[in-house]
C-alpha atoms as a PDB file:
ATOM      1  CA  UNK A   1     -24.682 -21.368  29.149  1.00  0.00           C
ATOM      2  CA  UNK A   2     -27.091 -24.083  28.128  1.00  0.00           C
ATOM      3  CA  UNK A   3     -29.506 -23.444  25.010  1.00  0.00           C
ATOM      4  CA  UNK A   4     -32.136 -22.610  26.591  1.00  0.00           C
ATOM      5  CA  UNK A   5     -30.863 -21.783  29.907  1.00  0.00           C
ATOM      6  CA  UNK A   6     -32.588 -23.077  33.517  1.00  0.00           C
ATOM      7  CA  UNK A   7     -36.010 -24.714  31.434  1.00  0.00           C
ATOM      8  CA  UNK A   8     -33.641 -26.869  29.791  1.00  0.00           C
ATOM      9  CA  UNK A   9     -32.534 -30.223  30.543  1.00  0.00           C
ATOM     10  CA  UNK A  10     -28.426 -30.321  30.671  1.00  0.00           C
ATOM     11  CA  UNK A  11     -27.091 -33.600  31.307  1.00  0.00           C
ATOM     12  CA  UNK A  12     -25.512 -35.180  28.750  1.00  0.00           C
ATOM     13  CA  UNK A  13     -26.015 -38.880  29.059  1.00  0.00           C
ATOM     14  CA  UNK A  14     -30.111 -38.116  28.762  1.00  0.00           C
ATOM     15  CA  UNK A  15     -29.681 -35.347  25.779  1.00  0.00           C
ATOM     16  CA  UNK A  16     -30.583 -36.476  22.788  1.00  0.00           C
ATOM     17  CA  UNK A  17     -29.638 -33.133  21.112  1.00  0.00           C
ATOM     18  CA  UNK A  18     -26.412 -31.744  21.436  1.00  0.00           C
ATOM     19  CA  UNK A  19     -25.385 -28.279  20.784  1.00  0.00           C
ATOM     20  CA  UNK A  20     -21.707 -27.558  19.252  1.00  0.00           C
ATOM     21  CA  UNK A  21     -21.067 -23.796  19.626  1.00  0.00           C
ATOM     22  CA  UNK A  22     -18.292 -22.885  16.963  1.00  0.00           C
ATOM     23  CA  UNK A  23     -16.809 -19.111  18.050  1.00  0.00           C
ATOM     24  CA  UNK A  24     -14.661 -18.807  15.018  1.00  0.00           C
ATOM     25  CA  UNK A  25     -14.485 -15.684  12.723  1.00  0.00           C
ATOM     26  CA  UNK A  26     -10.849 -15.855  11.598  1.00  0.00           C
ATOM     27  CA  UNK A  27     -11.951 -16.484   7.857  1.00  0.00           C
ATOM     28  CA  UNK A  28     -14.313 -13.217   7.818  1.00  0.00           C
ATOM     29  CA  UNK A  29     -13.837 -10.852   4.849  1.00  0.00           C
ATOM     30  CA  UNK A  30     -15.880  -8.216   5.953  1.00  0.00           C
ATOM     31  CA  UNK A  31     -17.886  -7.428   8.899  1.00  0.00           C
ATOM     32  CA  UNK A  32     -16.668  -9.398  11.734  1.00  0.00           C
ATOM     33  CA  UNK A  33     -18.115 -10.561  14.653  1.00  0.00           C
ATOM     34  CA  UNK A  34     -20.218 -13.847  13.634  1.00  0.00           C
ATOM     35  CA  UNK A  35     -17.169 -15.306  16.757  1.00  0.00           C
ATOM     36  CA  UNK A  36     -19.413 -13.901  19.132  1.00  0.00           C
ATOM     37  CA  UNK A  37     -22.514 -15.200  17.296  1.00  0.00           C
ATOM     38  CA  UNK A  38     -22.970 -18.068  19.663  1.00  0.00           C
ATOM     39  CA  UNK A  39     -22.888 -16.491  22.906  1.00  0.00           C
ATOM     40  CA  UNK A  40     -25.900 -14.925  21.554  1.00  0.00           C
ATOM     41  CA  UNK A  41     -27.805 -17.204  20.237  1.00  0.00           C
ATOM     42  CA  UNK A  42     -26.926 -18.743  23.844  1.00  0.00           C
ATOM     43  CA  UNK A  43     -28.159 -15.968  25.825  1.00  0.00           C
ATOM     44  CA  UNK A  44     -31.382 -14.908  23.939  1.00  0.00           C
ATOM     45  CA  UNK A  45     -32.628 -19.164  23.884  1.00  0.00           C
ATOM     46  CA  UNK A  46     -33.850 -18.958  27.816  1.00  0.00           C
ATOM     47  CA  UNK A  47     -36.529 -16.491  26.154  1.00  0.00           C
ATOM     48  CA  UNK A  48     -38.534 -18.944  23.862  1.00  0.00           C
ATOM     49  CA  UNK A  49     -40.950 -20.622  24.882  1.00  0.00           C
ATOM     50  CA  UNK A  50     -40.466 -24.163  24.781  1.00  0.00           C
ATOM     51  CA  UNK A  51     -43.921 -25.659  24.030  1.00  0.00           C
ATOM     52  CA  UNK A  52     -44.040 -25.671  20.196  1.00  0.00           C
ATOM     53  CA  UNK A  53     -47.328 -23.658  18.875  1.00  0.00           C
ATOM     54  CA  UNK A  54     -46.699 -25.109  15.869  1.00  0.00           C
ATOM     55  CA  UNK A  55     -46.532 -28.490  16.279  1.00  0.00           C
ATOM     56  CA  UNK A  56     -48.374 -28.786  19.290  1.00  0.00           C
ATOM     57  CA  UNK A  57     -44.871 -30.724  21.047  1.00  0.00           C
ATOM     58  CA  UNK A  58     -41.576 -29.590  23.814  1.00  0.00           C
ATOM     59  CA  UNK A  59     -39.013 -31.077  21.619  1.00  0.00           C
ATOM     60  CA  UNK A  60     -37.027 -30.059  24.630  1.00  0.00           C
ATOM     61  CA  UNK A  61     -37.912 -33.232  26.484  1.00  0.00           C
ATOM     62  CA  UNK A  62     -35.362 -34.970  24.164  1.00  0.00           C
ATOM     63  CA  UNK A  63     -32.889 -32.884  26.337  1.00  0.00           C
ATOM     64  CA  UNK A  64     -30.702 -30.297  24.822  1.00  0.00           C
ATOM     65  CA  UNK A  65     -26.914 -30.492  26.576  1.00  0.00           C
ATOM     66  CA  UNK A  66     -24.743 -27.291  25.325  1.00  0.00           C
ATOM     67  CA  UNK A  67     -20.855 -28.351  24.833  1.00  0.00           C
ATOM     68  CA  UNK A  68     -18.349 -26.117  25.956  1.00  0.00           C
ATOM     69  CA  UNK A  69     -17.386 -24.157  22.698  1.00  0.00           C
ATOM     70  CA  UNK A  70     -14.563 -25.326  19.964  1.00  0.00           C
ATOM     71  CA  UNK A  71     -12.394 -22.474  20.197  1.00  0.00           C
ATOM     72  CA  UNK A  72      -9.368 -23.711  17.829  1.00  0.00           C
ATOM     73  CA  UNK A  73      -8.295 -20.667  16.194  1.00  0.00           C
ATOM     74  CA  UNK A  74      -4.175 -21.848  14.791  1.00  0.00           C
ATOM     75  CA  UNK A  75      -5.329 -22.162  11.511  1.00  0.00           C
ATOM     76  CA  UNK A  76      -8.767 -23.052   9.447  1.00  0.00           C
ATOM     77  CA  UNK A  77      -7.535 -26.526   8.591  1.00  0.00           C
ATOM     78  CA  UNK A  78      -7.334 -27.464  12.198  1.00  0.00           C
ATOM     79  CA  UNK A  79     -10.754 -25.572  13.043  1.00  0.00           C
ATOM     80  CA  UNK A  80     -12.823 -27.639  10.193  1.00  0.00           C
ATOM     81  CA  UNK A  81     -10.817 -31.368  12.328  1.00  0.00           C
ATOM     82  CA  UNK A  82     -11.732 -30.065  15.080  1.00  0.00           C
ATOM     83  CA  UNK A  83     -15.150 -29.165  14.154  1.00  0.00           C
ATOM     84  CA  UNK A  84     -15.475 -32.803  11.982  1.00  0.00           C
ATOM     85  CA  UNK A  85     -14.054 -35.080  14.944  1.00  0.00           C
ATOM     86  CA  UNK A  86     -16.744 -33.450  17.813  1.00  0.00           C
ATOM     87  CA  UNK A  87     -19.110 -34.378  15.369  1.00  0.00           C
ATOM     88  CA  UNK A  88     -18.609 -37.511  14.488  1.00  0.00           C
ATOM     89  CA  UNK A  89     -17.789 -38.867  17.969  1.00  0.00           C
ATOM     90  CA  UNK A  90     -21.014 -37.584  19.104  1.00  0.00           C
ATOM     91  CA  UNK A  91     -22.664 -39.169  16.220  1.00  0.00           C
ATOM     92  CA  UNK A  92     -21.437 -42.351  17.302  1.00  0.00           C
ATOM     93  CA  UNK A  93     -22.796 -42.064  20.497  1.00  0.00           C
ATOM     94  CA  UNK A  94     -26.095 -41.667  19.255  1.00  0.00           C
ATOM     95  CA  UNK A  95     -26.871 -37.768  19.478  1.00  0.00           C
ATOM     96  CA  UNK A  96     -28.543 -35.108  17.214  1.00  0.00           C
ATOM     97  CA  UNK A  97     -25.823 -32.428  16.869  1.00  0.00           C
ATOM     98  CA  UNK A  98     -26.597 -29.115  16.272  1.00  0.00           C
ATOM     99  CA  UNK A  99     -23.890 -26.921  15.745  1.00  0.00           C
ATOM    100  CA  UNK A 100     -23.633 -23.269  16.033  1.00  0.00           C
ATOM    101  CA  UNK A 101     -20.924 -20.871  14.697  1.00  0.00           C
ATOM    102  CA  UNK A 102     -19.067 -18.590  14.211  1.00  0.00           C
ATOM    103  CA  UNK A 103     -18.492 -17.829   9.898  1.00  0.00           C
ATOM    104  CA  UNK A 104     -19.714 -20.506   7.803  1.00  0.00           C
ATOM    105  CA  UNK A 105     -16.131 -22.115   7.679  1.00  0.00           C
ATOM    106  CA  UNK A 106     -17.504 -23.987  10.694  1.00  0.00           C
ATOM    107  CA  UNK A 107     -19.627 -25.808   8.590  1.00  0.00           C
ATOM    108  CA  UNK A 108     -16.913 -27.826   7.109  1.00  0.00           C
ATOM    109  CA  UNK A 109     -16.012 -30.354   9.366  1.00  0.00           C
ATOM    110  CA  UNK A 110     -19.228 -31.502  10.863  1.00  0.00           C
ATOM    111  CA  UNK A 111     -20.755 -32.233   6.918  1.00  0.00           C
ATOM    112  CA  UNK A 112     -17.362 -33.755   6.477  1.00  0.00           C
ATOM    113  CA  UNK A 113     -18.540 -36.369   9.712  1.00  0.00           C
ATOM    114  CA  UNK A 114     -21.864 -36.557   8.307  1.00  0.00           C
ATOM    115  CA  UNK A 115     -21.006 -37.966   5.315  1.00  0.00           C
ATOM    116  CA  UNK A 116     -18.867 -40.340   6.768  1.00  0.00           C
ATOM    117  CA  UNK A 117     -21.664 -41.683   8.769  1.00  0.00           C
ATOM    118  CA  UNK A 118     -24.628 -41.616   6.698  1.00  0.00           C
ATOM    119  CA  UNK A 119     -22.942 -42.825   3.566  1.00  0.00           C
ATOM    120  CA  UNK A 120     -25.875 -41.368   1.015  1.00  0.00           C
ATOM    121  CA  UNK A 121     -26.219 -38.354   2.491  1.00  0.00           C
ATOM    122  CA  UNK A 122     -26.502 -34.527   0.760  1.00  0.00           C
ATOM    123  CA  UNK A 123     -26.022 -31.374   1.713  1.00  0.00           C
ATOM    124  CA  UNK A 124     -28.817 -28.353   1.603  1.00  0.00           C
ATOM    125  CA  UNK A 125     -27.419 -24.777   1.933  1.00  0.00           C
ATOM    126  CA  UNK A 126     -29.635 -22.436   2.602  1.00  0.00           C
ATOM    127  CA  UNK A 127     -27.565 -19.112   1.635  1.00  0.00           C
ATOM    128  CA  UNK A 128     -27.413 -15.717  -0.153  1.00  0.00           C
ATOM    129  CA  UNK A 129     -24.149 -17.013  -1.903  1.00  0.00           C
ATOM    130  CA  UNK A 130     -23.064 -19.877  -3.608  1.00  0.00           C
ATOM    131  CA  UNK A 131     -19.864 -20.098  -1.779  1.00  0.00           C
ATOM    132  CA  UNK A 132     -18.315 -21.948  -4.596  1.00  0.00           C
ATOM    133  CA  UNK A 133     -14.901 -20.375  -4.698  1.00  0.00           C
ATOM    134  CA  UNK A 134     -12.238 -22.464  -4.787  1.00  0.00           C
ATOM    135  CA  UNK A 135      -9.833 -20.479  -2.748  1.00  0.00           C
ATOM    136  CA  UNK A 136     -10.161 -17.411  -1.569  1.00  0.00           C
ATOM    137  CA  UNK A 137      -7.104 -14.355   0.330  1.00  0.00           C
ATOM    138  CA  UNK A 138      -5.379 -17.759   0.233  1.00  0.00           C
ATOM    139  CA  UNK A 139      -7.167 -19.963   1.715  1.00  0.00           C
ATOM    140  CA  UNK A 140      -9.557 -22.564   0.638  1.00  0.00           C
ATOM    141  CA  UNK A 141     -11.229 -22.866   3.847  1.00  0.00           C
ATOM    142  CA  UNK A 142     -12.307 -19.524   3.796  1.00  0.00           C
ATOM    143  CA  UNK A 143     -16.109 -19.075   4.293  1.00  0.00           C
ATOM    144  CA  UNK A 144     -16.167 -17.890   0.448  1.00  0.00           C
ATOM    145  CA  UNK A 145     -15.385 -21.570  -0.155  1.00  0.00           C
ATOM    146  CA  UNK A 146     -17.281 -23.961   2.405  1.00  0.00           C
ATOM    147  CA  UNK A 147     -20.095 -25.349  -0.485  1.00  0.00           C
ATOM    148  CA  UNK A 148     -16.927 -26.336  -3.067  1.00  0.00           C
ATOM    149  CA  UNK A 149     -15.269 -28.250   0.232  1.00  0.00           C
ATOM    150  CA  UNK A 150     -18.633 -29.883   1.139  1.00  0.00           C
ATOM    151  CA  UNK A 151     -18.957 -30.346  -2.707  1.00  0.00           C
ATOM    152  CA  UNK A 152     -16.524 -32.506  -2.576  1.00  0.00           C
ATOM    153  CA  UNK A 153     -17.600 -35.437  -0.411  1.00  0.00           C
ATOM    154  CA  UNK A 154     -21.450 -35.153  -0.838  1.00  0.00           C
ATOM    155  CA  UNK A 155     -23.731 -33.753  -3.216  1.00  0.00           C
ATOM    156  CA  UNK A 156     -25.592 -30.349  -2.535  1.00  0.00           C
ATOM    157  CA  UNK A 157     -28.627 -28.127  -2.847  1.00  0.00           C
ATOM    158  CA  UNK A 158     -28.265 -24.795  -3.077  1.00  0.00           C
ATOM    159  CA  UNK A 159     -31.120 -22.236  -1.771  1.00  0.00           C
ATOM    160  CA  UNK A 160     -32.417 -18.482  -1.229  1.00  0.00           C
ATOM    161  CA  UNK A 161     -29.008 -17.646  -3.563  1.00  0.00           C
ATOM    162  CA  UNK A 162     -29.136 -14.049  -4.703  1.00  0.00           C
ATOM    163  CA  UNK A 163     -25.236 -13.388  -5.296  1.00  0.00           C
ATOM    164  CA  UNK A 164     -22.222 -15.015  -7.279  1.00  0.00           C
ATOM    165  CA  UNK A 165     -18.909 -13.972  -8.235  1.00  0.00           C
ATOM    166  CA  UNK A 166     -18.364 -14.441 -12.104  1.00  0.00           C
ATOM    167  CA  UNK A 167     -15.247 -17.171 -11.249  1.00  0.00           C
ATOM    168  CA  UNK A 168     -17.931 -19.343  -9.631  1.00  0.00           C
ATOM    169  CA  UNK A 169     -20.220 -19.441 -12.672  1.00  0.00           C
ATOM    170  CA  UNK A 170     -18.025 -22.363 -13.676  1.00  0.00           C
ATOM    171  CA  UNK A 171     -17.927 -23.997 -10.500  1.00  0.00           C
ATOM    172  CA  UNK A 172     -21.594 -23.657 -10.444  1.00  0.00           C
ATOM    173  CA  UNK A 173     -24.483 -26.342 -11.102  1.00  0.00           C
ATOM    174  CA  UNK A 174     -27.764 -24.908 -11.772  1.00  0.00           C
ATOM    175  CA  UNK A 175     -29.602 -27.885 -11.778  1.00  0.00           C
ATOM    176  CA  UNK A 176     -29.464 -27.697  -8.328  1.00  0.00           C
ATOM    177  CA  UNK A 177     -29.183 -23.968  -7.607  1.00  0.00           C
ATOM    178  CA  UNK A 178     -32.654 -22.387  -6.426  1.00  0.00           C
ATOM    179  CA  UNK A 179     -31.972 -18.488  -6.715  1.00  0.00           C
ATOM    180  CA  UNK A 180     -34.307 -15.966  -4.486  1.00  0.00           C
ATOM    181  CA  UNK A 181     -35.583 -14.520  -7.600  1.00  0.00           C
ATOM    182  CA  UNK A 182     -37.047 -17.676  -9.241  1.00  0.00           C
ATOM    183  CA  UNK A 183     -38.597 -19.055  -5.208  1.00  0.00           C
ATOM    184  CA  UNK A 184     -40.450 -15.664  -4.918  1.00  0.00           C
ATOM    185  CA  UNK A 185     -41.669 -15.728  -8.628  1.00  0.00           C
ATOM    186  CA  UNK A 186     -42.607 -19.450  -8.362  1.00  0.00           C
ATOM    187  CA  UNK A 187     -42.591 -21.011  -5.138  1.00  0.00           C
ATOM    188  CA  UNK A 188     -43.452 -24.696  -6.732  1.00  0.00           C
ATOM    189  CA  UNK A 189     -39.338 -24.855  -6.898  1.00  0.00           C
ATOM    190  CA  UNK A 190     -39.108 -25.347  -3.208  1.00  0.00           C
ATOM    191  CA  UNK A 191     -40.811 -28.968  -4.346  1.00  0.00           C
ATOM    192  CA  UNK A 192     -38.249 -29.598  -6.719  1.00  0.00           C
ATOM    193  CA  UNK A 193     -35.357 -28.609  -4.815  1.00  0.00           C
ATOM    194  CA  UNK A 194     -36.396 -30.718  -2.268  1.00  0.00           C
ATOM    195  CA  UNK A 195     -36.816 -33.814  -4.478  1.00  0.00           C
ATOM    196  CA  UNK A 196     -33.477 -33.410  -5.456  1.00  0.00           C
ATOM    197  CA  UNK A 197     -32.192 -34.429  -1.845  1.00  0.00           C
ATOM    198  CA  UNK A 198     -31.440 -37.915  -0.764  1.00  0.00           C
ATOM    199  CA  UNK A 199     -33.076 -39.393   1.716  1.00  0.00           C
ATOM    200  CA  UNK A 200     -30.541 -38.174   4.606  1.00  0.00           C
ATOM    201  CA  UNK A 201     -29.997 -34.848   4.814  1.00  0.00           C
ATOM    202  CA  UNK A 202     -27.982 -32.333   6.277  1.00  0.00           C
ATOM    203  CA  UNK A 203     -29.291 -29.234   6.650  1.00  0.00           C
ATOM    204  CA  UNK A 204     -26.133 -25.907   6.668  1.00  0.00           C
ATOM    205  CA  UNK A 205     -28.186 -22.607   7.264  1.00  0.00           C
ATOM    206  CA  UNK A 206     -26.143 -19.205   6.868  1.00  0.00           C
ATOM    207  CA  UNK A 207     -28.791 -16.643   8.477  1.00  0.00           C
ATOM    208  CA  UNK A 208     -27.797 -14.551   5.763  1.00  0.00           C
ATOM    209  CA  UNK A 209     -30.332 -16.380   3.266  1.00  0.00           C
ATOM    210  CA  UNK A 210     -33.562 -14.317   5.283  1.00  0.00           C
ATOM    211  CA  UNK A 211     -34.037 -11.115   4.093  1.00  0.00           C
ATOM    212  CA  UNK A 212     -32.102  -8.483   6.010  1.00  0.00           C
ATOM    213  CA  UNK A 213     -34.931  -6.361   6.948  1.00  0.00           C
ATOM    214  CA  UNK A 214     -35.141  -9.634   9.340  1.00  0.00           C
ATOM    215  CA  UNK A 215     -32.095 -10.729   9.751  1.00  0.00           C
ATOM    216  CA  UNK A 216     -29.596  -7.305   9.321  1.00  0.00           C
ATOM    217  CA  UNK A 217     -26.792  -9.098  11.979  1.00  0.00           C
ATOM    218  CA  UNK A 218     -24.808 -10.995   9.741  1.00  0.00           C
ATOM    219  CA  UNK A 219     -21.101 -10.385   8.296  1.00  0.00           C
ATOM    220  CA  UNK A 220     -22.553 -10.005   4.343  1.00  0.00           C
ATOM    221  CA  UNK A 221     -26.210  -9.154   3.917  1.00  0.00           C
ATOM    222  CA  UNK A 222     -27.525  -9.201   0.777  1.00  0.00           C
ATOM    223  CA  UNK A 223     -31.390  -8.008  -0.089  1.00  0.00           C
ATOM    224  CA  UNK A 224     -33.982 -10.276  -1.586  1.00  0.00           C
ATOM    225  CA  UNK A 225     -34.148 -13.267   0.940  1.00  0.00           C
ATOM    226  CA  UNK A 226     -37.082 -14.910   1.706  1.00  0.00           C
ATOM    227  CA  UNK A 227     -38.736 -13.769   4.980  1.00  0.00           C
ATOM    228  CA  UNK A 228     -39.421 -16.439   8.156  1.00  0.00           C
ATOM    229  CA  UNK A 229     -42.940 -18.241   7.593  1.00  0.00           C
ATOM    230  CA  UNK A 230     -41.606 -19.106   3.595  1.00  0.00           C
ATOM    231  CA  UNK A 231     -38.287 -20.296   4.877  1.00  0.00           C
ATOM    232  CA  UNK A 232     -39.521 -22.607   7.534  1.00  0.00           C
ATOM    233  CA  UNK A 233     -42.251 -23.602   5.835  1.00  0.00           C
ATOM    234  CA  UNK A 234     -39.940 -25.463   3.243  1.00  0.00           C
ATOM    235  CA  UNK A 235     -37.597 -26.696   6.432  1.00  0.00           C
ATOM    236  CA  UNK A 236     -40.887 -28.394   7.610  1.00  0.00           C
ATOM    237  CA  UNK A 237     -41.540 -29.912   4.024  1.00  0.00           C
ATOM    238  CA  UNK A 238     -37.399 -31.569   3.966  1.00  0.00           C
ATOM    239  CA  UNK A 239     -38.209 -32.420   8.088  1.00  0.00           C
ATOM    240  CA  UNK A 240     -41.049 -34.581   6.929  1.00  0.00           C
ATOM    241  CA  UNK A 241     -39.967 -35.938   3.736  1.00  0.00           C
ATOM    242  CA  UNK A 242     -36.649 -36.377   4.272  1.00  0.00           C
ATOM    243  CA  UNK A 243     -34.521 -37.820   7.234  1.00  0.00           C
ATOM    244  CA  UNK A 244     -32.809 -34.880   8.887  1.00  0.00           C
ATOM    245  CA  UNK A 245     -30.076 -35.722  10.490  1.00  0.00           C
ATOM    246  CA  UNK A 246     -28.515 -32.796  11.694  1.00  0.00           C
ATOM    247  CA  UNK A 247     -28.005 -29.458  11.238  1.00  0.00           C
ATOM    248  CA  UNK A 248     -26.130 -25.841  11.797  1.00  0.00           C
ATOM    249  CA  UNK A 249     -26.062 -22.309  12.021  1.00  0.00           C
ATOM    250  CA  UNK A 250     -24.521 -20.114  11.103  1.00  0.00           C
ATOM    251  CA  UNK A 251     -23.021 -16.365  10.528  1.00  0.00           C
ATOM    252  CA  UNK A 252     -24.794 -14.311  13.098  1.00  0.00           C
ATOM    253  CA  UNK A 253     -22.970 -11.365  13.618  1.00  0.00           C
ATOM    254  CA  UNK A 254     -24.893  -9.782  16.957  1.00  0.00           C
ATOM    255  CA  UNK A 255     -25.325  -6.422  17.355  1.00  0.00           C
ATOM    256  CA  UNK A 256     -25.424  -5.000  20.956  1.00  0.00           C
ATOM    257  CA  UNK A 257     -28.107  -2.758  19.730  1.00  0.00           C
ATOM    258  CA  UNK A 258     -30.381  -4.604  18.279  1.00  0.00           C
ATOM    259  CA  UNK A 259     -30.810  -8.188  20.648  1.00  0.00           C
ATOM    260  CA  UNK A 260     -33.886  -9.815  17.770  1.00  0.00           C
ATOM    261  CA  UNK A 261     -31.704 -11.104  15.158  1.00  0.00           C
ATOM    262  CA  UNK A 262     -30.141 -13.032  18.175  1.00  0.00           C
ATOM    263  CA  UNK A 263     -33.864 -14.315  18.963  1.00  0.00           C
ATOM    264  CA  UNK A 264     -34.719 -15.196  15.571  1.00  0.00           C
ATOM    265  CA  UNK A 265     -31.526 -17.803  15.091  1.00  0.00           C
ATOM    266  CA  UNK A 266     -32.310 -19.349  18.544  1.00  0.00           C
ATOM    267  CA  UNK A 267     -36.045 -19.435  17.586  1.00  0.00           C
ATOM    268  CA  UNK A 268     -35.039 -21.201  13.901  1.00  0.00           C
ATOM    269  CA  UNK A 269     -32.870 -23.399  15.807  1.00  0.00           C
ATOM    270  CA  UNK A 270     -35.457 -24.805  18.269  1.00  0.00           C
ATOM    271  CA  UNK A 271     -38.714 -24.163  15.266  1.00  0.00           C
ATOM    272  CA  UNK A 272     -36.557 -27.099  13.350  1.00  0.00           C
ATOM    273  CA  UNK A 273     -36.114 -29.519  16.037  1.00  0.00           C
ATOM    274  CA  UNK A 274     -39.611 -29.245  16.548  1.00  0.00           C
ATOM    275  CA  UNK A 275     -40.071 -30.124  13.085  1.00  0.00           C
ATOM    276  CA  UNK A 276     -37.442 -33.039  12.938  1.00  0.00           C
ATOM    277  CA  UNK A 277     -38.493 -34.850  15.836  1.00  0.00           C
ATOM    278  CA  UNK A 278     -42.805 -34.428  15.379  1.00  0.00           C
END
């Protein structure tokens, strides 16, 4: 399926945006599921409504082509190349990828691409957790451990975090660590944290950062988050300050019983395209 089914323009050669879904789950610790994540965020996009209240524009005349999904499973080394090549070929042929996953191991590779394109580029994570282990059940792809891998090519800013494990602490810098706690008690720090970015950015949001009385589909919720307008209101603030240049999704883990959290990603997904290309 196309995001945003029928409505949607799907050719490729006239799509500026591109959307990567990513139906991989095999690093999940806990609840899994976040593999079928994208087939959701598929099927609930035909129900937005594609003129932007917000910003008064139908991003969707940039035309949004869905790829068929990554489904390289063999091992999370070959996942994040798989992920990182997509990306990087579609960058060179001029398009906005968006990429959709599956755990937040998926967000590897395409940062990895990023950075090799856009030389001076950072990294904002918008997350309940730092991520920052180093390895984790033996693997240091594992989505425990996507920030310290993107760590390592470009530098990062770390948002909405409300949970660490003590062998992080080291690991972590809290220069440019914005915890939920101190962006509800002052929300001036979204300014900061945003002038801590370069001036191309790439924007990795695991869903579990809202609040989960908004957002209870995801593998690890955590209480605390920030709730939708204070979230996208700081995504507008880096869309018009900073150059965007891409962005994903990640770690919706649908329930069959409960089809909004599916909504909600597809409606932050489209809310910050609108945003990026005002």
């Amino acid at each position: 399926m196309n995001f945003g089914g029928a409505e949607i323009i799907s050719d490729y050669k006239s799509s500026g945006i591109v959307i990567v879904p990513v139906p991989y789950d095999e690093t999940s610790t806990w609840m899994k599921g976040a593999d079928k994540g994208p087939d959701a965020i598929l099927d609930a996009s035909p129900n937005l409504e594609f003129y932007d209240i917000e910003t008064g524009t139908e991003v969707h005349k940039k035309g949004i082509y869905t790829l068929p999904p990554i489904t390289e499973k063999s091992s999370p080394e070959k996942l994040v190349e798989s992920v990182r090549f997509t990306t990087l070929n579609l960058l060179k042929e001029g398009k906005f990828p968006v990429i959709i996953g599956g755990n937040h191991t998926v967000s590897i590779g395409p940062a990895m691409a990023f950075r090799e394109f856009y030389p001076e580029l950072s990294v904002l994570q918008l997350d309940a957790h730092t991520d920052l282990r180093q390895e984790y059940e033996g693997s240091p792809y594992n989505h425990a451990c996507v920030m310290a891998r993107i760590r390592e090519s470009a530098p990062v800013v770390q948002a909405g975090i409300r949970s660490m494990s003590a062998e992080e602490v080291p690991f972590a810098d809290m220069e440019r660590i914005f915890t939920a706690h101190d962006l509800y008690h002052d929300k001036t720090l979204y300014e900061t944290a945003l002038g801590k970015l370069t001036r191309d950015v790439y924007i990795t949001i695991d869903l579990d950062v809202l609040d989960p009385s908004l957002m209870p589909s995801t593998g690890t919720p955590e209480p605390g988050g920030p709730e939708y307008y204070e979230l996208m209101h700081f995504l507008n603030q880096v869309a018009r300050k900073r150059n965007v240049v891409g962005f994903d999704i990640v770690e919706l883990c649908p329930s069959p019983s409960d089809k909004a959290p599916d909504f909600v990603a597809a409606k932050i997904i489209y809310q910050l395209l609108s945003y990026i290309f005002v």
